[in-house]
PDB file of N, CA and C in Angstrom:
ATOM      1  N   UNK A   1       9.173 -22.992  12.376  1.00  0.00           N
ATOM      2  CA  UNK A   1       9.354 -21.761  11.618  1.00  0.00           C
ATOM      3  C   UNK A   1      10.044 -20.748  12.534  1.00  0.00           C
ATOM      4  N   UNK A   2      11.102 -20.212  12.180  1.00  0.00           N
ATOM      5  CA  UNK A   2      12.004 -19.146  12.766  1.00  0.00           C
ATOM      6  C   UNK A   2      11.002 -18.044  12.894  1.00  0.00           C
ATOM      7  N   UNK A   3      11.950 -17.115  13.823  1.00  0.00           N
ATOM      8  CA  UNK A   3      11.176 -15.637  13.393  1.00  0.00           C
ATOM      9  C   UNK A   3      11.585 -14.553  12.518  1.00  0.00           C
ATOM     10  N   UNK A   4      12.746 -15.255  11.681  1.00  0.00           N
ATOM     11  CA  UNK A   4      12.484 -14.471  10.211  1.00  0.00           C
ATOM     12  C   UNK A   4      11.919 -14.977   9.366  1.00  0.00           C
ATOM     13  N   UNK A   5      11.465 -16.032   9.456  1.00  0.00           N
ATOM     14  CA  UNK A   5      10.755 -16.523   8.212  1.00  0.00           C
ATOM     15  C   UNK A   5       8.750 -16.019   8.298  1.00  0.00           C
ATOM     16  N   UNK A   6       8.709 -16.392   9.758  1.00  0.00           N
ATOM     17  CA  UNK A   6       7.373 -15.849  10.330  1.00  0.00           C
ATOM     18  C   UNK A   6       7.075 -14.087  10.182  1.00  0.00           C
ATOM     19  N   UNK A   7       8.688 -13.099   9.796  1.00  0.00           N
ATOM     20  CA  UNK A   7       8.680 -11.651   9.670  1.00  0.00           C
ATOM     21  C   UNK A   7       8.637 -11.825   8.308  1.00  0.00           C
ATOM     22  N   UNK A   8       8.972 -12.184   7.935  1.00  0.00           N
ATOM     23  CA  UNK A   8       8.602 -12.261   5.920  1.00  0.00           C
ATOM     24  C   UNK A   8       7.399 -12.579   6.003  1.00  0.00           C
ATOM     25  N   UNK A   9       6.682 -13.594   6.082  1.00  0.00           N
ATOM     26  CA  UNK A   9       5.249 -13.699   5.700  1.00  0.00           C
ATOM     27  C   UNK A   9       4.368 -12.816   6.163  1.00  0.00           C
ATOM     28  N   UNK A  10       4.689 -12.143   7.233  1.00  0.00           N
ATOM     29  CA  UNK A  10       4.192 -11.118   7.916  1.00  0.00           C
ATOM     30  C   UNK A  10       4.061  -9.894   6.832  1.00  0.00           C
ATOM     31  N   UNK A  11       5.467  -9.565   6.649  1.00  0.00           N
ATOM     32  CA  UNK A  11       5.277  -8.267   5.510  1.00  0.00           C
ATOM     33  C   UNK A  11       4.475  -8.440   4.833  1.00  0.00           C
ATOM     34  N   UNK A  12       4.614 -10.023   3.904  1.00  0.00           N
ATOM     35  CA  UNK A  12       3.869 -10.243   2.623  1.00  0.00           C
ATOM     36  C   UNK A  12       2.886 -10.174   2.353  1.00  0.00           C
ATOM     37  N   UNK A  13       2.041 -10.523   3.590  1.00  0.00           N
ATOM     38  CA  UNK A  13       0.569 -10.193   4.071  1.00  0.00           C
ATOM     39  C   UNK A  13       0.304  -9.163   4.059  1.00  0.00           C
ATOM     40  N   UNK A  14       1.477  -7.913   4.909  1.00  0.00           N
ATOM     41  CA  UNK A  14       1.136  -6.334   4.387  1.00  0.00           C
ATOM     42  C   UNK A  14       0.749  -5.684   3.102  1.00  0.00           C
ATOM     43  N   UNK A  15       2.191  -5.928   2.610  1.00  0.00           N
ATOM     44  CA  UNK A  15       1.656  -6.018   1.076  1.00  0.00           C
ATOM     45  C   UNK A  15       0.504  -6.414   0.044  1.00  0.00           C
ATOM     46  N   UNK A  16       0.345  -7.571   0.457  1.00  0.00           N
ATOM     47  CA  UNK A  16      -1.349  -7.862  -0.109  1.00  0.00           C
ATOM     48  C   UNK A  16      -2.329  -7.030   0.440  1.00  0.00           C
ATOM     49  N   UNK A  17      -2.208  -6.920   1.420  1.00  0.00           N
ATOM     50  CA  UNK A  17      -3.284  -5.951   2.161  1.00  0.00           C
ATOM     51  C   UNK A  17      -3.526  -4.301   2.010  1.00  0.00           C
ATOM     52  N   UNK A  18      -1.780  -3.880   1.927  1.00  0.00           N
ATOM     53  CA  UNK A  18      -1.752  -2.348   1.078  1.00  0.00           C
ATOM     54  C   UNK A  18      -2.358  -2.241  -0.046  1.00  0.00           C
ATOM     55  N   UNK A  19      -1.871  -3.678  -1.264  1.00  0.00           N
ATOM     56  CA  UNK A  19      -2.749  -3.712  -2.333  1.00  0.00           C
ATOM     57  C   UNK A  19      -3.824  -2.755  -2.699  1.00  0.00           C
ATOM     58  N   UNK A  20      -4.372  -4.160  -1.651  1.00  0.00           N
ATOM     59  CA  UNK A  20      -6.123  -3.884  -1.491  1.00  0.00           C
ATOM     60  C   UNK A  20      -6.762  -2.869  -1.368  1.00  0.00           C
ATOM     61  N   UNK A  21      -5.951  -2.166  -0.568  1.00  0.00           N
ATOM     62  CA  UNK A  21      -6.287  -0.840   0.093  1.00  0.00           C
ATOM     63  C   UNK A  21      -6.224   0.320  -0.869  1.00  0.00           C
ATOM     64  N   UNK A  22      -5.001   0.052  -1.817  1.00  0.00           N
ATOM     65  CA  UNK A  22      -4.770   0.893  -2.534  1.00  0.00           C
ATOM     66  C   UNK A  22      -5.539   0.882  -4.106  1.00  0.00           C
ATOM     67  N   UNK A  23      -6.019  -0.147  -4.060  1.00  0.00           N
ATOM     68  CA  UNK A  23      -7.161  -0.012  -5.209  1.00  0.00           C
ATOM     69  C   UNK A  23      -8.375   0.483  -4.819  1.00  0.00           C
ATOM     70  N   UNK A  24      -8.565   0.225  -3.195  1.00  0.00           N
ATOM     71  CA  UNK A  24      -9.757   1.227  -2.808  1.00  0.00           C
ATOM     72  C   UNK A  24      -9.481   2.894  -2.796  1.00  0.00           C
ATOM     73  N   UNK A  25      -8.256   2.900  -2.553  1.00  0.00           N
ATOM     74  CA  UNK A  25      -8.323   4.563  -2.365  1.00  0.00           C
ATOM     75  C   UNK A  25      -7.926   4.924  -3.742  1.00  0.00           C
ATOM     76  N   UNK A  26      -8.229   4.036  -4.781  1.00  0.00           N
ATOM     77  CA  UNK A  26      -7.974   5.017  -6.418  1.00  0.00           C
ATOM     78  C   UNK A  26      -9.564   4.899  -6.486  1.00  0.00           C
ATOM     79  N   UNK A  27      -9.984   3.649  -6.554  1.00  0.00           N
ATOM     80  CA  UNK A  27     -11.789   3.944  -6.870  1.00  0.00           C
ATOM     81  C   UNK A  27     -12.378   5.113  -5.861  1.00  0.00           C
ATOM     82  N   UNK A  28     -11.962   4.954  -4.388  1.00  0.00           N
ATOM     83  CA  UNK A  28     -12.500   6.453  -3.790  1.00  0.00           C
ATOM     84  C   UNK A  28     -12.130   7.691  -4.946  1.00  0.00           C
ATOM     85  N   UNK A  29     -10.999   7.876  -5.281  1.00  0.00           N
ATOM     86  CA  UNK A  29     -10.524   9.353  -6.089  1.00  0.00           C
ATOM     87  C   UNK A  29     -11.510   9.458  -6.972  1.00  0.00           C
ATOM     88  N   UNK A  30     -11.680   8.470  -7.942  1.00  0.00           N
ATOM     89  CA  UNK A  30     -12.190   8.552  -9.422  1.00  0.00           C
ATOM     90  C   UNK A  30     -13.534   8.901  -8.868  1.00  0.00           C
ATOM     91  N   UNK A  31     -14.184   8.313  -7.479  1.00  0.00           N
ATOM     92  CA  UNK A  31     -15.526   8.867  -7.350  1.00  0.00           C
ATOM     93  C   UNK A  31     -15.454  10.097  -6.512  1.00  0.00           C
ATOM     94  N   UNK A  32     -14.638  10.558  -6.097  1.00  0.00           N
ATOM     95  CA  UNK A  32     -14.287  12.157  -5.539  1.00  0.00           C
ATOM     96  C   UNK A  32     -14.542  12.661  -6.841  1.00  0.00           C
ATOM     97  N   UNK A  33     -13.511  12.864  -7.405  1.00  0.00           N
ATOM     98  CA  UNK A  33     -13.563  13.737  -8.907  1.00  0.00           C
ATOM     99  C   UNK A  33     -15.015  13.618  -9.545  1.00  0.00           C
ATOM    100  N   UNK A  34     -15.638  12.953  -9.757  1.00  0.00           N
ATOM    101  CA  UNK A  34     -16.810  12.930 -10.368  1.00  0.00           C
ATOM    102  C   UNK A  34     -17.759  13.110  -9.720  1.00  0.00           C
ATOM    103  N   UNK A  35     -17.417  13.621  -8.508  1.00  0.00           N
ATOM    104  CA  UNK A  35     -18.400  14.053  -7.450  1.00  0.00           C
ATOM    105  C   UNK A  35     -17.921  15.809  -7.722  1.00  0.00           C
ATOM    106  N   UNK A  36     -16.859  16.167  -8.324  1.00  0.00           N
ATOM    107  CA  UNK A  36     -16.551  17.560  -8.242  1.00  0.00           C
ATOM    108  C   UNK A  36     -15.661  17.793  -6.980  1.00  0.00           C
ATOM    109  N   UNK A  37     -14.869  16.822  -6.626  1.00  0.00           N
ATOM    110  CA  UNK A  37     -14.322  17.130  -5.059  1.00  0.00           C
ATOM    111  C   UNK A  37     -12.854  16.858  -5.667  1.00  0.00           C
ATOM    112  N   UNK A  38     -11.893  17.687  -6.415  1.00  0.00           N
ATOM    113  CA  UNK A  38     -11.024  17.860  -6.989  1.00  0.00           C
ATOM    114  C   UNK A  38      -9.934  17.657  -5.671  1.00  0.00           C
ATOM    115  N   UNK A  39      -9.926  18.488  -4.644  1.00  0.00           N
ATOM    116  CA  UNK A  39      -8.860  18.484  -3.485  1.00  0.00           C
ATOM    117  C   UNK A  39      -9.112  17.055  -2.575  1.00  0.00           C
ATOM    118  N   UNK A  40     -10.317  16.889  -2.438  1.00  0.00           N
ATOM    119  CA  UNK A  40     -10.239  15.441  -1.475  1.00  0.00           C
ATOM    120  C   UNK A  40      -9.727  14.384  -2.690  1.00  0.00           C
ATOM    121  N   UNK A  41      -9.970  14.121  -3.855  1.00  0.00           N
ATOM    122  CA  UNK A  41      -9.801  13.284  -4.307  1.00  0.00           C
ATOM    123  C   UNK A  41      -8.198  13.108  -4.272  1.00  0.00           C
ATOM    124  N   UNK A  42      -7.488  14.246  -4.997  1.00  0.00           N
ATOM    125  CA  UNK A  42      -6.130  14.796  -4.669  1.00  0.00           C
ATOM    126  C   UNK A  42      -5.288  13.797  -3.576  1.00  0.00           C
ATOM    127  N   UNK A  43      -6.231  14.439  -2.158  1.00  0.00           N
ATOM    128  CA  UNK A  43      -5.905  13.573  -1.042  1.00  0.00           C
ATOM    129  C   UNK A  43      -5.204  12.629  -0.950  1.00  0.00           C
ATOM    130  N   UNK A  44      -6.672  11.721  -1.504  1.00  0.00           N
ATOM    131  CA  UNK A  44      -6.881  10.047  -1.312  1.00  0.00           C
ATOM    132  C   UNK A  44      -5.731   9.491  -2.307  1.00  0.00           C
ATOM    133  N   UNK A  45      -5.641  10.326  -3.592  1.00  0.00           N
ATOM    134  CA  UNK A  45      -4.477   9.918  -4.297  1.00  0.00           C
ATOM    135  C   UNK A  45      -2.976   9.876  -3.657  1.00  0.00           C
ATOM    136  N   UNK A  46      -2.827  10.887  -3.056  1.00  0.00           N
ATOM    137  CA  UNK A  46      -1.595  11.209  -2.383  1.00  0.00           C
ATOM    138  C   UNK A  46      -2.022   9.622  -0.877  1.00  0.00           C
ATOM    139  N   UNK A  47      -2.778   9.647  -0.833  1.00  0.00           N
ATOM    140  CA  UNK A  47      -2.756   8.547   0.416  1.00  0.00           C
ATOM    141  C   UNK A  47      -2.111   6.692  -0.508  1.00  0.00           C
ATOM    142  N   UNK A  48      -2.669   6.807  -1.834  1.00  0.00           N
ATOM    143  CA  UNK A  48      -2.599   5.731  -2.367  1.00  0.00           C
ATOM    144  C   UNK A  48      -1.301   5.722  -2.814  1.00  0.00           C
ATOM    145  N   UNK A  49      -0.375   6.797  -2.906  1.00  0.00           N
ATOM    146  CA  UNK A  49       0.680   6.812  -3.516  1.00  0.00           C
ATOM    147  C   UNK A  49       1.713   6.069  -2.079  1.00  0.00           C
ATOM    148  N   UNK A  50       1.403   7.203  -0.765  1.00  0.00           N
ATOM    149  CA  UNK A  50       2.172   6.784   0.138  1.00  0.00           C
ATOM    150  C   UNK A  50       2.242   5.221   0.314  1.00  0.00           C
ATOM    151  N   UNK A  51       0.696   4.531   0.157  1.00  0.00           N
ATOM    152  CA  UNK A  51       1.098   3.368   0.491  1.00  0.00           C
ATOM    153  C   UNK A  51       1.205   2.449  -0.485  1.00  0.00           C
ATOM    154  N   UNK A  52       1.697   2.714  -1.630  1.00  0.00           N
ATOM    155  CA  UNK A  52       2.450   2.008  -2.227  1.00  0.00           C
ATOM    156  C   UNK A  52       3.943   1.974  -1.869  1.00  0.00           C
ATOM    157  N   UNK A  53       4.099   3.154  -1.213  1.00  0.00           N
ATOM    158  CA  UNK A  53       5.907   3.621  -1.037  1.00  0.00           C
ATOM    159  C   UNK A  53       5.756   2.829   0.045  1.00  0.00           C
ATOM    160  N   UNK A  54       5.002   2.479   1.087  1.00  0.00           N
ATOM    161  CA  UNK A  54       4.792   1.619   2.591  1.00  0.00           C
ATOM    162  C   UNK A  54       5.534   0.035   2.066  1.00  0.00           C
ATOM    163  N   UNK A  55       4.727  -0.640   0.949  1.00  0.00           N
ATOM    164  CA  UNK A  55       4.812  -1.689  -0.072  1.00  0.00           C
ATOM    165  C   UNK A  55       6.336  -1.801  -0.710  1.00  0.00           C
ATOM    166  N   UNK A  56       6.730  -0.489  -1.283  1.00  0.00           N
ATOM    167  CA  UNK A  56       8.125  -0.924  -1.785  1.00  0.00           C
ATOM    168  C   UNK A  56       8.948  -0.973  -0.524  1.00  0.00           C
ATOM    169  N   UNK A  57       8.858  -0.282   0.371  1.00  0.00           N
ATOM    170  CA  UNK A  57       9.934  -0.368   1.368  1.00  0.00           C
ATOM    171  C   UNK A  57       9.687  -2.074   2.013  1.00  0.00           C
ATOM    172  N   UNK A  58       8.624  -2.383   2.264  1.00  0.00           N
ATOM    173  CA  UNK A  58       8.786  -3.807   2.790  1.00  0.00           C
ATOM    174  C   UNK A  58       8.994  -4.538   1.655  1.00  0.00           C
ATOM    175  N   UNK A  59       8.973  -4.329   0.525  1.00  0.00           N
ATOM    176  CA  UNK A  59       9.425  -5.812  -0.195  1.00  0.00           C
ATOM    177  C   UNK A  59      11.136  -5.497  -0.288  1.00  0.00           C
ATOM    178  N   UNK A  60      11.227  -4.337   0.156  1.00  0.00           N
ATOM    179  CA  UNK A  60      13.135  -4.070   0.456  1.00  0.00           C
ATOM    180  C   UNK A  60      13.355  -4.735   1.850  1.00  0.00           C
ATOM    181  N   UNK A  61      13.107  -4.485   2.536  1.00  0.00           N
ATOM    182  CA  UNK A  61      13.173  -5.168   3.712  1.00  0.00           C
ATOM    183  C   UNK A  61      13.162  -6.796   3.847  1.00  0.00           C
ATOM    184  N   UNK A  62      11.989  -7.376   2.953  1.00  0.00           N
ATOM    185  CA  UNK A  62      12.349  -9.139   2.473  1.00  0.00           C
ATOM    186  C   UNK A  62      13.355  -9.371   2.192  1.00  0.00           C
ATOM    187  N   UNK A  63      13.857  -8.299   1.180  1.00  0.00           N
ATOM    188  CA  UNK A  63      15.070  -8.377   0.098  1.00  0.00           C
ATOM    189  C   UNK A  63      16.277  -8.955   1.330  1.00  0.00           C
ATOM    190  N   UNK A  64      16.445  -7.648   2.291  1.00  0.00           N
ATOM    191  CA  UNK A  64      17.161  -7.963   3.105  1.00  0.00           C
ATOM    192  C   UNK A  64      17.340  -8.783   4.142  1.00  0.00           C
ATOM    193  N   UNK A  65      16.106  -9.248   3.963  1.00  0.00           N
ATOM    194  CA  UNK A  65      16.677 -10.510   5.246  1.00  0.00           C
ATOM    195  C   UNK A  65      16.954 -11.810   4.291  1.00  0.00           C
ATOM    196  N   UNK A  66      16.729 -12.073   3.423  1.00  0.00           N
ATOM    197  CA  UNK A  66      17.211 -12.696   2.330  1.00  0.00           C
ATOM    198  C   UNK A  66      18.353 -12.274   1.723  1.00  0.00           C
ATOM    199  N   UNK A  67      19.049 -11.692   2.195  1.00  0.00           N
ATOM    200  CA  UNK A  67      20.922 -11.236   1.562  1.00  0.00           C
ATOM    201  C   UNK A  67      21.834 -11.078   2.900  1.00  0.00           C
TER     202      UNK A  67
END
């Protein structure tokens, strides 16, 4: 296995792993807010957003070593 093929699976793993992460930091929000914590929840949203943007940029980055 090269080491672009070993840097793709690498990302891909990121990606699954941002996932993950990012379904935890929406269930954190929904239990901020219903805790009455309107600005932390806010936060955690804005944290879940970034790392989805973390996620699109590496599946651009696959893109490109594949073109």
């Amino acid at each position: 296995m090269d080491s672009l093929e070993k840097a793709r699976i690498r990302m891909e793993h990121w990606i699954e792993h941002n996932d993950q992460h990012q379904q935890e930091y929406e269930a954190l929000a929904q239990e901020l807010e219903q805790a009455g914590k309107q600005e932390a929840a806010a936060e955690v949203r804005t944290m879940s957003e970034l790392t989805g943007k973390g996620s699109e940029h590496l599946c651009q980055a696959i893109a490109a070593l594949q073109a």
